[in-house]
C-alpha atoms as a PDB file:
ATOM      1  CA  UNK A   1     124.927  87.213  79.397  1.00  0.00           C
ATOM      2  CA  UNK A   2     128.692  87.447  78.702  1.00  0.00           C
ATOM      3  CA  UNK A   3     129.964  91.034  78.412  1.00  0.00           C
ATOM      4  CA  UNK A   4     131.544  91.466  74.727  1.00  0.00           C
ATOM      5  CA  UNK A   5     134.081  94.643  73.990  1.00  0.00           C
ATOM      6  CA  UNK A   6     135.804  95.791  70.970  1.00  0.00           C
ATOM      7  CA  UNK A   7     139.321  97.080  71.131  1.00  0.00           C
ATOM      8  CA  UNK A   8     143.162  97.337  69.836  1.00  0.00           C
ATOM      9  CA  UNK A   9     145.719  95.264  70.341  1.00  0.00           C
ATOM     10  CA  UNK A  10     148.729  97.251  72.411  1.00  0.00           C
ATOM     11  CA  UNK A  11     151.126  94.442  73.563  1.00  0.00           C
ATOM     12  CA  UNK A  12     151.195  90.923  72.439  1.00  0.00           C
ATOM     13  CA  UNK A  13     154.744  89.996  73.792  1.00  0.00           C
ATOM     14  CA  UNK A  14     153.175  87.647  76.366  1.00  0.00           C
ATOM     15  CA  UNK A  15     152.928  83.885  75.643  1.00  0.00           C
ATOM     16  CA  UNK A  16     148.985  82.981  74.878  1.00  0.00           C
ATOM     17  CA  UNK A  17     148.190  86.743  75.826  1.00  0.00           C
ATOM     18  CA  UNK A  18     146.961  90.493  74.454  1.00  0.00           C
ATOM     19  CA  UNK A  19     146.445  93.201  75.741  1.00  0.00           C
ATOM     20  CA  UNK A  20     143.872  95.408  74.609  1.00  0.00           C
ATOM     21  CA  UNK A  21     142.769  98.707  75.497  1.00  0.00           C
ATOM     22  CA  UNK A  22     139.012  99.401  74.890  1.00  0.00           C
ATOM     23  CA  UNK A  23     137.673 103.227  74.499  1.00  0.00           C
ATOM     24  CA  UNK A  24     134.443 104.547  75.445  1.00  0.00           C
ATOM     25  CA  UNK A  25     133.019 107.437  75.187  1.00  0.00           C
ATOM     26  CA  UNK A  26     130.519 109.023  77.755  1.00  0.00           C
ATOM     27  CA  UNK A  27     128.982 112.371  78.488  1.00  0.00           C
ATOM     28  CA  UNK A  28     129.768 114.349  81.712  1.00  0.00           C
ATOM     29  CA  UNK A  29     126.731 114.226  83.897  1.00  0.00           C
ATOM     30  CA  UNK A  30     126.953 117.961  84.586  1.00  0.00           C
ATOM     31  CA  UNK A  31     128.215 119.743  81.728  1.00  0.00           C
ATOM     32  CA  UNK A  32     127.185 117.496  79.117  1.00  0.00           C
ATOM     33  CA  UNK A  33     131.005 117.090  77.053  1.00  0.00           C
ATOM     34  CA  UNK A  34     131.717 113.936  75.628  1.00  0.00           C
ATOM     35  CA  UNK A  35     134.772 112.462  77.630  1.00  0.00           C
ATOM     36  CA  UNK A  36     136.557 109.451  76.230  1.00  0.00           C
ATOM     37  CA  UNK A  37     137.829 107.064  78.598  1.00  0.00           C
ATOM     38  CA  UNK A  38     140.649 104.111  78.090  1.00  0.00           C
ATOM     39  CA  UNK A  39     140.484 100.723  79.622  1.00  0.00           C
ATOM     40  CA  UNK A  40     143.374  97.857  79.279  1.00  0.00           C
ATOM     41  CA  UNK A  41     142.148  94.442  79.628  1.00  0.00           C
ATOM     42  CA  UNK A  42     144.791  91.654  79.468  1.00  0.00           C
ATOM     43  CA  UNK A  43     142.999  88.644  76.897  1.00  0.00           C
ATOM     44  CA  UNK A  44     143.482  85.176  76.306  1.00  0.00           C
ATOM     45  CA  UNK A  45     144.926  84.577  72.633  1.00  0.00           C
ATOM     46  CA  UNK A  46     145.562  80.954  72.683  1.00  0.00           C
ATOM     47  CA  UNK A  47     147.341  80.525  69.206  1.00  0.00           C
ATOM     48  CA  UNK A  48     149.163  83.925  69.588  1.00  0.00           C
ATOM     49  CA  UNK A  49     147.251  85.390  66.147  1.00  0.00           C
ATOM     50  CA  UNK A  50     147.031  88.946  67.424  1.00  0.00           C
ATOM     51  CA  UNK A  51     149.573  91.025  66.339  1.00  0.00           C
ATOM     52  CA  UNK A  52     149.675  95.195  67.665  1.00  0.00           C
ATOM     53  CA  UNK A  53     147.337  97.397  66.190  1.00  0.00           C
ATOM     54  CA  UNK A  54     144.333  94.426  65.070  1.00  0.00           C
ATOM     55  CA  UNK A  55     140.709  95.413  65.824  1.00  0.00           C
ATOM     56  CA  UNK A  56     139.969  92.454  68.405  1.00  0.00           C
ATOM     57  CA  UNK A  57     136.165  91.508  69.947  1.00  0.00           C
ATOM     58  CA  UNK A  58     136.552  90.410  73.447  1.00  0.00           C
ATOM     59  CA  UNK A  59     134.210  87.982  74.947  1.00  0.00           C
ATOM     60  CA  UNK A  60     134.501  87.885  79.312  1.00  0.00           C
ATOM     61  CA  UNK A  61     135.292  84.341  81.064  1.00  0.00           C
ATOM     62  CA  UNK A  62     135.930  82.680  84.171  1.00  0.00           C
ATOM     63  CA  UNK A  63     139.374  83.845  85.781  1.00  0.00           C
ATOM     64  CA  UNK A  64     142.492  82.047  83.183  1.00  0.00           C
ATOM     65  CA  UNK A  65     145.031  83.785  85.474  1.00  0.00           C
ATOM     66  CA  UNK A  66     145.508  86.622  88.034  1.00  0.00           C
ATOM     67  CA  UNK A  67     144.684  89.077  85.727  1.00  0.00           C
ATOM     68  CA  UNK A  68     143.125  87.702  82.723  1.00  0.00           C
ATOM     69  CA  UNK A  69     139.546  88.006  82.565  1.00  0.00           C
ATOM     70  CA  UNK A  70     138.879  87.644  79.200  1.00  0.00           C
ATOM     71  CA  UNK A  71     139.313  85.893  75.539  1.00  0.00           C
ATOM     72  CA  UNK A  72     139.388  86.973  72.231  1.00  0.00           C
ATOM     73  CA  UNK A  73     136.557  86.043  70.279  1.00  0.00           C
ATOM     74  CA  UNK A  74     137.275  87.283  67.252  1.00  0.00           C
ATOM     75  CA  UNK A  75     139.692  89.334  64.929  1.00  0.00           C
ATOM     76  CA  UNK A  76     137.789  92.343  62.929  1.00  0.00           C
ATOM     77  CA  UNK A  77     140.793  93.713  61.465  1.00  0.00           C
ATOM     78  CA  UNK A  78     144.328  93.035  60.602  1.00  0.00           C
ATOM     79  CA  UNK A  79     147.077  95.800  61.439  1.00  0.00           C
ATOM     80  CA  UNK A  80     148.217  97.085  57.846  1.00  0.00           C
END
């Protein structure tokens, strides 16, 4: 089973590229506050649709490059 995320677009100056940084939200194991935590992942975008600030689904994959990981699926929302 493929791991799937949903995240915004930060950077999309790379050729074929995005970068988007996924949130989550957790609860401290000890004193029970939500904490939210930020993750980058670097995505493959092969028709460079993905502008900043689009709601993207990524979708994980075999390695495309040294640090990309993953592709994305699917656009949710454009950037107004």
């Amino acid at each position: 089973m493929k791991k799937v995320r949903v995240g915004k677009v930060v950077s999309n100056r790379m050729d074929k590229t995005a970068v988007v940084r996924v949130e989550r939200t957790f609860r401290h194991p000890l004193y029970g506050k939500i904490i939210k935590r930020a993750k980058r992942f670097k995505a493959h975008d092969p028709r460079n649709e993905c502008k900043i600030g689009d709601k993207v689904e990524i979708i994980e994959t075999r390695p495309l490059s040294k640090d990309k990981r993953w592709r994305v699926a699917k656009i949710l929302e454009k950037a107004k």
